[in-house]
C-alpha atoms as a PDB file:
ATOM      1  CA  UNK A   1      -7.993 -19.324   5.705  1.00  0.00           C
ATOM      2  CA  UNK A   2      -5.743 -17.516   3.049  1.00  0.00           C
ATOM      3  CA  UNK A   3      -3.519 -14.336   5.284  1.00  0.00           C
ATOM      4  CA  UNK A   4      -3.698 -11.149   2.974  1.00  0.00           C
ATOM      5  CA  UNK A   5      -0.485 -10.420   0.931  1.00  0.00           C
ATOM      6  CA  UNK A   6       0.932  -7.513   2.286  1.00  0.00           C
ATOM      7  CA  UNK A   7       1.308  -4.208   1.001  1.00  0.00           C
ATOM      8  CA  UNK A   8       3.277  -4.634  -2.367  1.00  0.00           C
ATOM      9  CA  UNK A   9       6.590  -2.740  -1.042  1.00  0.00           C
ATOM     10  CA  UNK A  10       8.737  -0.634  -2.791  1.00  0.00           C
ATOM     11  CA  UNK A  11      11.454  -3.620  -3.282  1.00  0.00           C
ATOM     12  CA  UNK A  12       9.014  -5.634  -4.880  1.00  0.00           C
ATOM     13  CA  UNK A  13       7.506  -3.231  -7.297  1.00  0.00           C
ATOM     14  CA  UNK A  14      11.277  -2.484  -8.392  1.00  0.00           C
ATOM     15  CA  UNK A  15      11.572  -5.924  -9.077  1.00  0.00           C
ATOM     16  CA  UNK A  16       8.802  -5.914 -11.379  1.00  0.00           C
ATOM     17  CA  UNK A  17       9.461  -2.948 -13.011  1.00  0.00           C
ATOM     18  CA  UNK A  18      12.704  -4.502 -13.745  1.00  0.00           C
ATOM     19  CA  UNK A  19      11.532  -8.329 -14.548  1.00  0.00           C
ATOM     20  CA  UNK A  20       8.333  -6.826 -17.091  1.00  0.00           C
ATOM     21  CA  UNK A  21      10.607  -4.403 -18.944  1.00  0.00           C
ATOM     22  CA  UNK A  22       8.378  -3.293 -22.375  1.00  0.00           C
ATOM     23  CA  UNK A  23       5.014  -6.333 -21.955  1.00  0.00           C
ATOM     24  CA  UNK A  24       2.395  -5.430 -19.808  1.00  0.00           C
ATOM     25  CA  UNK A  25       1.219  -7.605 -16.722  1.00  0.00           C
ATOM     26  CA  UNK A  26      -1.731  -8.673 -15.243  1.00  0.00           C
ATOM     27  CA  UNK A  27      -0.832  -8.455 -11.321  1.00  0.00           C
ATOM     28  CA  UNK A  28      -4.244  -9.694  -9.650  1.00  0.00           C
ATOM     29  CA  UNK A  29      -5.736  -6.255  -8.471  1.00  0.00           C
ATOM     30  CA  UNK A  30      -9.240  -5.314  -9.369  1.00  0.00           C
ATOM     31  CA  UNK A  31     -11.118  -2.634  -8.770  1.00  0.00           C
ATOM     32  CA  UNK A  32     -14.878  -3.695  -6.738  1.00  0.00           C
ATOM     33  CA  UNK A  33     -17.187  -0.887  -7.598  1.00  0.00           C
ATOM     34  CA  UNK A  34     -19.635  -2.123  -4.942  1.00  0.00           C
ATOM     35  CA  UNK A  35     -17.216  -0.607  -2.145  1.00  0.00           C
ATOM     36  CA  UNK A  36     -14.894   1.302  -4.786  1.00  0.00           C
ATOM     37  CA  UNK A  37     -11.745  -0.460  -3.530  1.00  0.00           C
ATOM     38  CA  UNK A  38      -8.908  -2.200  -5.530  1.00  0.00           C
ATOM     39  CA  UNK A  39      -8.881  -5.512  -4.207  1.00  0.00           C
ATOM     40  CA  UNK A  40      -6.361  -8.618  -4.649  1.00  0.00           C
ATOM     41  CA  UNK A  41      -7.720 -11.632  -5.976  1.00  0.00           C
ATOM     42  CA  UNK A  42      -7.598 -13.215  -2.670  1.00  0.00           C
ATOM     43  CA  UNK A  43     -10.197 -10.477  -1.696  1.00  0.00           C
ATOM     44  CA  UNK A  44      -7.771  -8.394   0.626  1.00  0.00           C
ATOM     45  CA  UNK A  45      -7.519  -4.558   0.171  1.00  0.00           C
ATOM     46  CA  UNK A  46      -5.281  -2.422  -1.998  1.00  0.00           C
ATOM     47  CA  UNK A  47      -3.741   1.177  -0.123  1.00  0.00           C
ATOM     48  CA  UNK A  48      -1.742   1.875  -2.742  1.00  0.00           C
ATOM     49  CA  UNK A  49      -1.238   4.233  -6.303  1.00  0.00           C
ATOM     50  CA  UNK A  50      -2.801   3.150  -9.523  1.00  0.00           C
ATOM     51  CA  UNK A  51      -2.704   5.434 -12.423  1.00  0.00           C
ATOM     52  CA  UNK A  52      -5.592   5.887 -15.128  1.00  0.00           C
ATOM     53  CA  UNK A  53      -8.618   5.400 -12.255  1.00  0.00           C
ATOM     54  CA  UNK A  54     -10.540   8.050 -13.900  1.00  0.00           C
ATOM     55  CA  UNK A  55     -10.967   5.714 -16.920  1.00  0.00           C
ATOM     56  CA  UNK A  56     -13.621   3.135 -16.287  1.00  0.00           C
ATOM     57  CA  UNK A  57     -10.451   0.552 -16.150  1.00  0.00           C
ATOM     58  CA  UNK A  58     -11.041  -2.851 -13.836  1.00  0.00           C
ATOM     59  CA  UNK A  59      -7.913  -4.362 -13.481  1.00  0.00           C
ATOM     60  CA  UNK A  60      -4.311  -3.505 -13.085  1.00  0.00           C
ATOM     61  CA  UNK A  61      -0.948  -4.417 -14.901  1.00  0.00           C
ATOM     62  CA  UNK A  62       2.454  -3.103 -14.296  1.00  0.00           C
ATOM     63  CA  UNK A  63       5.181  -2.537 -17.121  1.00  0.00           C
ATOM     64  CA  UNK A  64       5.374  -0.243 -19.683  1.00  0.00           C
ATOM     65  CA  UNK A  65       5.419   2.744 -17.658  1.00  0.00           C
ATOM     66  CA  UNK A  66       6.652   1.111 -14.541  1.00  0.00           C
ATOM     67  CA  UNK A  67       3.627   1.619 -12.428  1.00  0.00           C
ATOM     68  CA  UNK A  68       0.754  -0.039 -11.442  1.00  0.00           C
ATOM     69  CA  UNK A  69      -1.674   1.006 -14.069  1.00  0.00           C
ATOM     70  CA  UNK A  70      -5.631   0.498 -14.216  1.00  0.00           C
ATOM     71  CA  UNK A  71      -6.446  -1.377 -17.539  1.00  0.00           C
ATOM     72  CA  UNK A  72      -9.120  -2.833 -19.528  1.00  0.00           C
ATOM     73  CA  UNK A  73     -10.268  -6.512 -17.934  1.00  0.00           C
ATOM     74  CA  UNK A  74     -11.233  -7.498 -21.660  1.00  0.00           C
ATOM     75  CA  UNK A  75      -7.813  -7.306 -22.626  1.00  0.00           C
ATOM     76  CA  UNK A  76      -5.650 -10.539 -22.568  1.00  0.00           C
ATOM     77  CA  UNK A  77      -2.677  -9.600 -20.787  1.00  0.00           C
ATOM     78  CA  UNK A  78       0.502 -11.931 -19.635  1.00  0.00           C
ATOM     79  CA  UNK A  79       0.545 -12.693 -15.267  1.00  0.00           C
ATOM     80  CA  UNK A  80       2.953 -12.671 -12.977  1.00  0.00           C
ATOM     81  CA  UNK A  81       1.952 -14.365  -9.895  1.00  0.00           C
ATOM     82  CA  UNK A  82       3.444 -14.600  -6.642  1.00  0.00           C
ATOM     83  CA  UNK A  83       4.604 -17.741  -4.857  1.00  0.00           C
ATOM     84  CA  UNK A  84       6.192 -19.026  -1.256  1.00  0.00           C
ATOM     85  CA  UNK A  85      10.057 -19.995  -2.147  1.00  0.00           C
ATOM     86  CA  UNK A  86      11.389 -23.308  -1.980  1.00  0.00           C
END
């Protein structure tokens, strides 16, 4: 059984504001009409702030703005991905 990440903290979303600078990022948070949550792609719920909702965007990427932004799924963004250290 995969845990659910927790709650992307403000420590880790300065870190990748910092690390994506000007590209845009596909973090793994989608938005599941069906219950009208953003959702991880391990299936675990989203509490926090994404901009653009209003727009009929899917997905979410963080960079040029330096927030987590909804965005077009249909797009081919660049990932960042998470990962236990070593």
């Amino acid at each position: 059984m995969v845990s659910p990440p927790p709650p992307l903290g403000a420590m880790e979303q300065k870190f990748l504001q910092d690390l994506t600078e000007a590209e845009k990022y596909f973090i793994g948070l989608m938005y599941h009409r069906e219950d009208k949550k953003w959702r991880w792609i391990n299936n675990s719920v989203f509490n926090g702030n994404v901009t653009n909702q209003n727009q009929n965007f899917n997905c979410v990427t963080i960079g040029l703005t330096k927030t987590l932004d909804a965005a077009s799924c249909d797009i081919s963004y660049r990932r960042i991905c998470e990962k236990n250290a070593r």
